[in-house]
N, C-alpha and C. Protein backbone atom coordinates (compact mmCIF):
# COMPACT_ATOMS: atom_id res chain seq x y z
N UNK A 1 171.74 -0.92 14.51
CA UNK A 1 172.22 -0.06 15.57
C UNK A 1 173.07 1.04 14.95
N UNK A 2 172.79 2.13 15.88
CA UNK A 2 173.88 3.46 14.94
C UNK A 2 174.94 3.25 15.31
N UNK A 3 176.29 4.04 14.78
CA UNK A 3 177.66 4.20 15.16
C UNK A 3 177.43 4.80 16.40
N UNK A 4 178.44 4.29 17.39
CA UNK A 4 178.49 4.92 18.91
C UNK A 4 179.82 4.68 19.09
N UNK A 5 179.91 5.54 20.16
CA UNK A 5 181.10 5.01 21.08
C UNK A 5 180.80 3.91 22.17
N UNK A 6 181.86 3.11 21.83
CA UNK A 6 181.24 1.64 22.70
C UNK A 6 182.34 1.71 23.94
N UNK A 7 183.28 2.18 24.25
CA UNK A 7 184.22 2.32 25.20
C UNK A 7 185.61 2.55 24.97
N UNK A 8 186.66 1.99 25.51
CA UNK A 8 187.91 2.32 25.74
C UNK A 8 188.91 1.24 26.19
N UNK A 9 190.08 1.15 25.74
CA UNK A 9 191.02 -0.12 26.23
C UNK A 9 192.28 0.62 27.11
N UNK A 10 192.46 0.19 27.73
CA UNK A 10 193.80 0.70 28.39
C UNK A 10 194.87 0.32 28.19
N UNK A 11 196.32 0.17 28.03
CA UNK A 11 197.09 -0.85 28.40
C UNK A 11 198.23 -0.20 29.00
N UNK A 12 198.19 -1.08 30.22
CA UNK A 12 199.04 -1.20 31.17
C UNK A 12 200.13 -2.18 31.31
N UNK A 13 201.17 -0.98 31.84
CA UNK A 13 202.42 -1.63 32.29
C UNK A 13 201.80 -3.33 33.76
N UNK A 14 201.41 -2.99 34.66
CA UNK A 14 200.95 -4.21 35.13
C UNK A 14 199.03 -3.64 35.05
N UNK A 15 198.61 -4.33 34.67
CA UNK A 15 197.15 -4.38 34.67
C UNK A 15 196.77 -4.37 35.74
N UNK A 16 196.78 -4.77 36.73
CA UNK A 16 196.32 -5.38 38.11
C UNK A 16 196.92 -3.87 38.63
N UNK A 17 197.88 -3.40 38.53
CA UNK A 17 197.73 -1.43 39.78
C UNK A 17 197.22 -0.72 38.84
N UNK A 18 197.11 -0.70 37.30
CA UNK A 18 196.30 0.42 36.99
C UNK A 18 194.69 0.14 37.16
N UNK A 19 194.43 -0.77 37.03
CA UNK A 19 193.02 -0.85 37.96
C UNK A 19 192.72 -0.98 39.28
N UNK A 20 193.48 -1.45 40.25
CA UNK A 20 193.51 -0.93 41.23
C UNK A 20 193.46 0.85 41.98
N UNK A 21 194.23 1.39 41.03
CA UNK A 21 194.29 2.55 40.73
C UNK A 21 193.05 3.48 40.68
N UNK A 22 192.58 2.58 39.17
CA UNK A 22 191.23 3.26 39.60
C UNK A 22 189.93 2.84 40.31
N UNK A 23 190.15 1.41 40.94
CA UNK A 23 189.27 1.32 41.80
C UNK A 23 188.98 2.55 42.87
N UNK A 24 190.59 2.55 43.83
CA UNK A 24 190.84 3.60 44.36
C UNK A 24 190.00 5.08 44.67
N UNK A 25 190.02 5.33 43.28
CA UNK A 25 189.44 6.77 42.59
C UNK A 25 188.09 6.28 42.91
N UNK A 26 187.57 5.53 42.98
CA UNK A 26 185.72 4.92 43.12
C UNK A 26 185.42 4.73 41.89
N UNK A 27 185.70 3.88 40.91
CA UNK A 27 185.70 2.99 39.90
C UNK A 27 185.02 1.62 40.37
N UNK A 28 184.40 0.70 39.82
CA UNK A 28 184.20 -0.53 40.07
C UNK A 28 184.91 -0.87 39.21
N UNK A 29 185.79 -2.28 39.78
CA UNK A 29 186.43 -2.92 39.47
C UNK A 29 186.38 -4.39 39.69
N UNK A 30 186.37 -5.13 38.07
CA UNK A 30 186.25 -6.96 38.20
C UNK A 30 187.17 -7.26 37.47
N UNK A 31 187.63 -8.26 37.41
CA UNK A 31 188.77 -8.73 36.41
C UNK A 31 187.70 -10.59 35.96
N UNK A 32 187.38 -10.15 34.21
CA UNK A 32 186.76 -11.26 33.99
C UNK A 32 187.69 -11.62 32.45
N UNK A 33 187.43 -13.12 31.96
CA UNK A 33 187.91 -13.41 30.56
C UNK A 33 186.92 -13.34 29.97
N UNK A 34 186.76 -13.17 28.02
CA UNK A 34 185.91 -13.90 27.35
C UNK A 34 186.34 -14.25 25.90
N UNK A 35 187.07 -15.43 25.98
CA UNK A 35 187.83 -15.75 24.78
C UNK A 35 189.12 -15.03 24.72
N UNK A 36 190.19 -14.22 25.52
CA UNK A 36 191.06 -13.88 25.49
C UNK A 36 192.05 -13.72 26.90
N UNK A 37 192.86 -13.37 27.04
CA UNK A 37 193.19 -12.90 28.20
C UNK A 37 192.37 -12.60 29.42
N UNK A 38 193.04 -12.74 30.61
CA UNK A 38 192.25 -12.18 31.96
C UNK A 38 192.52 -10.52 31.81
N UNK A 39 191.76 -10.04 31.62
CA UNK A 39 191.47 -8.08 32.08
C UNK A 39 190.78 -8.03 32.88
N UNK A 40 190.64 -6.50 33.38
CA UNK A 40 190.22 -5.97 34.32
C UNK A 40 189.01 -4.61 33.38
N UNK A 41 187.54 -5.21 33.62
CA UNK A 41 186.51 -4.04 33.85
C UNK A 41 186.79 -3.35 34.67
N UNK A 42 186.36 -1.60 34.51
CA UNK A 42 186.41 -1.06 35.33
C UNK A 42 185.25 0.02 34.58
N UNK A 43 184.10 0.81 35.73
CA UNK A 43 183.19 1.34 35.22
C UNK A 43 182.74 2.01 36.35
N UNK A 44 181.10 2.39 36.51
CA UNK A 44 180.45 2.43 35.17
C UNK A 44 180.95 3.23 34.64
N UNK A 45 180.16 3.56 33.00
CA UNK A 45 180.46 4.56 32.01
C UNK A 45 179.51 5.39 32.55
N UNK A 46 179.93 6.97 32.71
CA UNK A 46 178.71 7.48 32.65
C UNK A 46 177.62 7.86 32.00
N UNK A 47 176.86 8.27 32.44
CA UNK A 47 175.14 8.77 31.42
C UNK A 47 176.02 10.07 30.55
N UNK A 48 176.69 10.81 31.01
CA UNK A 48 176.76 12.02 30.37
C UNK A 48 178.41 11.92 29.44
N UNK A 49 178.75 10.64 29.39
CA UNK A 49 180.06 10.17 28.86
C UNK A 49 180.32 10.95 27.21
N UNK A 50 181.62 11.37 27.34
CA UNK A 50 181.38 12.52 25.80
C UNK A 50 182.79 11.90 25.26
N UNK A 51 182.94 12.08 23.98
CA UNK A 51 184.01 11.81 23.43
C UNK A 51 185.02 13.44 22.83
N UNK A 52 185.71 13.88 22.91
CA UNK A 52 185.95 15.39 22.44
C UNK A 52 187.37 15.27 21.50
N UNK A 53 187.40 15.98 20.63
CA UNK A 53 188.81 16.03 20.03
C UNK A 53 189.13 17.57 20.31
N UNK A 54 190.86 17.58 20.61
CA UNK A 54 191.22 18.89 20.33
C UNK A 54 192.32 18.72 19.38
N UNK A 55 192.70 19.94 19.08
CA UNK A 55 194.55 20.16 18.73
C UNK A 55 195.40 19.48 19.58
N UNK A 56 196.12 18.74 19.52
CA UNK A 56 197.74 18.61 20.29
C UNK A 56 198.18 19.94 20.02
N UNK A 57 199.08 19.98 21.29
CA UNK A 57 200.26 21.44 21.84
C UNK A 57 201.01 20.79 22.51
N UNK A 58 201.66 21.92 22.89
CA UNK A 58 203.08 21.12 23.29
C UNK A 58 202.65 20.56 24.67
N UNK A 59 201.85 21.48 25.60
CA UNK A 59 201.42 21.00 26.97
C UNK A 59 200.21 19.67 27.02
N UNK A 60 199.65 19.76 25.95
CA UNK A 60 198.91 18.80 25.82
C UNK A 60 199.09 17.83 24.64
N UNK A 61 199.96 16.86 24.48
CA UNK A 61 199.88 16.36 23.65
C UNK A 61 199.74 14.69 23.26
N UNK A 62 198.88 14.41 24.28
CA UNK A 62 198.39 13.01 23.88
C UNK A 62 197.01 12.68 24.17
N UNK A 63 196.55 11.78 24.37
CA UNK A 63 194.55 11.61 24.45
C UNK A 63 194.93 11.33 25.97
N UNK A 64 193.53 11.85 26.25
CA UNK A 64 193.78 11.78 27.67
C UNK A 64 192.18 11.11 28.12
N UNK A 65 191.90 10.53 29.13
CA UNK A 65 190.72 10.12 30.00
C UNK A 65 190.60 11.36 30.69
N UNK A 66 189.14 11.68 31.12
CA UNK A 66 188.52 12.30 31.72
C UNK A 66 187.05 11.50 32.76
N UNK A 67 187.86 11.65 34.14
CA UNK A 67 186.90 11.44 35.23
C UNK A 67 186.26 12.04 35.59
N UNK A 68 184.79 11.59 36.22
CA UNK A 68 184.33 12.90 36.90
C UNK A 68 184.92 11.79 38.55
N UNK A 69 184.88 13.17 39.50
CA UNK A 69 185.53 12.53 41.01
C UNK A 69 184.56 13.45 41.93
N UNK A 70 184.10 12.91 42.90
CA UNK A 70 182.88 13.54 43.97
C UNK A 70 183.95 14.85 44.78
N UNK A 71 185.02 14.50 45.07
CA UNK A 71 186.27 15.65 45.08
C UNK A 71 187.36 15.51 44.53
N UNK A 72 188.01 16.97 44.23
CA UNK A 72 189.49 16.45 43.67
C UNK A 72 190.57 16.39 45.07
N UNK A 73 190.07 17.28 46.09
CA UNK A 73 190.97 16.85 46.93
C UNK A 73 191.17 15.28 47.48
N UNK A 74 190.45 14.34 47.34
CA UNK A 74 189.92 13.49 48.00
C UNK A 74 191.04 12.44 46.73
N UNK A 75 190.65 12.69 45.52
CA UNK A 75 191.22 12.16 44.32
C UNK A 75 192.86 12.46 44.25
N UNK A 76 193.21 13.28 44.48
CA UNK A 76 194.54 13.80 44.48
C UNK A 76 195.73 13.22 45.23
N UNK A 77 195.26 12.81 46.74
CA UNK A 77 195.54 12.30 47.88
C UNK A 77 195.50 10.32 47.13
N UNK A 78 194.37 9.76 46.28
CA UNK A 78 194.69 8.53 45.74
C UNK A 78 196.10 8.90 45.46
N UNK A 79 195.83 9.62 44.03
CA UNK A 79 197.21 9.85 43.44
C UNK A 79 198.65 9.62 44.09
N UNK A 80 198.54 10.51 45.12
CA UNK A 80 199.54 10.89 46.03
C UNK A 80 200.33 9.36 46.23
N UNK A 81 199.46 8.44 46.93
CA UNK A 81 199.85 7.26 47.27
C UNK A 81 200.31 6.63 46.33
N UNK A 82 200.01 6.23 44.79
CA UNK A 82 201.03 6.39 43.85
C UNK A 82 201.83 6.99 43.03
N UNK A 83 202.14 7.77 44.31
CA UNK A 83 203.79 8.49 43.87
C UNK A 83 203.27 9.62 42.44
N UNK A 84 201.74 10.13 42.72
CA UNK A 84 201.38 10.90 41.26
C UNK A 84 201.42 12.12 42.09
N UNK A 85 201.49 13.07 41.11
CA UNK A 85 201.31 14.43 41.62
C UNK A 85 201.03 14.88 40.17
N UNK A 86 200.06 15.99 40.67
CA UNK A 86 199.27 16.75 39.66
C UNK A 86 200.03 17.07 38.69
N UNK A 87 199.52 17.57 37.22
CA UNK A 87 200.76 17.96 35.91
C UNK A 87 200.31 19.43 36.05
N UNK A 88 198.75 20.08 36.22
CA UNK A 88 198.27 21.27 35.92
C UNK A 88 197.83 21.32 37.50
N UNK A 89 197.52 23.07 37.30
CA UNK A 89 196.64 23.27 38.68
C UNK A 89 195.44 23.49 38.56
N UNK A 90 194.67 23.50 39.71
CA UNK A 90 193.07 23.43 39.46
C UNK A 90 192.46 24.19 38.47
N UNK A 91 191.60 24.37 37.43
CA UNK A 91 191.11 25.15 36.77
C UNK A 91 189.52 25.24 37.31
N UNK A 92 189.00 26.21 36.96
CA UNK A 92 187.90 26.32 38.10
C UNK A 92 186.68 27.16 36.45
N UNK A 93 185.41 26.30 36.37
CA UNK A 93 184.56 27.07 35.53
C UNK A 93 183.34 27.30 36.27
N UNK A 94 182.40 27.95 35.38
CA UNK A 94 181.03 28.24 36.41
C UNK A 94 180.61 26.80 36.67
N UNK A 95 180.76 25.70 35.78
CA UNK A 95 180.20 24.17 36.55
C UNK A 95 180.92 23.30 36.58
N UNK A 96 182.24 23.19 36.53
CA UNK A 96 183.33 22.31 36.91
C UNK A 96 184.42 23.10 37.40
N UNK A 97 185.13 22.00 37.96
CA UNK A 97 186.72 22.80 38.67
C UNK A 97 187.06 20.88 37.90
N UNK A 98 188.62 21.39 36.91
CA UNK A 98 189.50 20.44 36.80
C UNK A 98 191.11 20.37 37.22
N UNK A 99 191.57 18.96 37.38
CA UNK A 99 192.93 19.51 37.32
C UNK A 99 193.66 18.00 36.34
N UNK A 100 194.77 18.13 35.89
CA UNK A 100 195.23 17.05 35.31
C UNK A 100 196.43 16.33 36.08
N UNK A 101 196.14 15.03 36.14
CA UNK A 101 197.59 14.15 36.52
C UNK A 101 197.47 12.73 35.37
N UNK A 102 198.47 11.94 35.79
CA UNK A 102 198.43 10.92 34.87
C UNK A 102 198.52 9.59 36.21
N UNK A 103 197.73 8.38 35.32
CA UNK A 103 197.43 7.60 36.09
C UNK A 103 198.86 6.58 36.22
N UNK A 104 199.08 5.47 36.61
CA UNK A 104 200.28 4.75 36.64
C UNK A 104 201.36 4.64 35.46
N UNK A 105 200.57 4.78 34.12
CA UNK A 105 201.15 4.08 33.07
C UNK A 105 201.11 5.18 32.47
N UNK A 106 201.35 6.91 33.22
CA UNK A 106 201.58 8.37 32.67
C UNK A 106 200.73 8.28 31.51
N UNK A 107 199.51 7.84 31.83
CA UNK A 107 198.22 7.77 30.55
C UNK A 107 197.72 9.28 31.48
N UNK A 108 197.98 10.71 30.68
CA UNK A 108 196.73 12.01 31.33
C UNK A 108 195.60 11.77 31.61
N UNK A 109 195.19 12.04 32.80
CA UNK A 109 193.78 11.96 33.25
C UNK A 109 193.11 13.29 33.89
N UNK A 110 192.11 13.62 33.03
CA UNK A 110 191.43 15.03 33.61
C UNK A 110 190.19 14.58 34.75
N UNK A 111 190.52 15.03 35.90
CA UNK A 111 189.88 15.10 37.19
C UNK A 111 188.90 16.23 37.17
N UNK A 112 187.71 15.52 37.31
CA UNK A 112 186.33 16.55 36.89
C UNK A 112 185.47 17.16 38.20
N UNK A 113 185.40 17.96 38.67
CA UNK A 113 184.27 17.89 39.90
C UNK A 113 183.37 18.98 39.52
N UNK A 114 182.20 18.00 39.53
CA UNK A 114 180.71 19.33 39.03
C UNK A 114 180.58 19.81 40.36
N UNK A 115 180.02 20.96 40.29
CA UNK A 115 179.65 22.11 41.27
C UNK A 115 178.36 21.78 41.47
């Protein structure tokens, strides 16, 4: 098998609201063991799932997740209910509009909506 990207770990201050969290957002969410601790899956991955590096700056300076969300208004309003509010304002391209907030555990999350 070639080198891939196989996924992503999270860690959370309580496990159980940052997946809730993103259930919320329309995530599926299970909480299963296998040989370690109880975690929480949360998915799917998508088909078009990319991995990207940039520079750190001062406004951006840690790794961040990137969702895609069917709206951001719709996504924003999750947020809202945990006490999140946006870090950036909408950015708008010819085939996405993003905006950034951070999820419970102030992990950045870029909010994606294709056009």
């Amino acid at each position: 098998m070639p080198t891939q990207l196989a996924g992503f770990i999270l860690r959370a201050k309580d496990r159980n609201v940052t997946a809730k969290f993103y259930e919320d957002l329309g995530l599926t969410n299970h909480a299963h063991q296998h040989g370690g601790p109880v975690h929480h899956e949360i998915g799917p991955v998508a088909r078009d799932f990319v991995g990207e590096i940039y520079a750190a700056s001062q406004n951006f300076s840690q790794d961040a997740l990137m969702l895609y969300v069917d709206s951001i208004p719709d996504a924003l309003l999750v947020a809202k209910k945990y006490g999140i509010a946006p870090t950036t304002k909408i950015r708008e391209t010819a085939v996405i509009d993003f905006i950034y907030i951070t999820d419970p555990d102030a992990r950045p999350l870029m909010l994606i909506q294709k056009k």
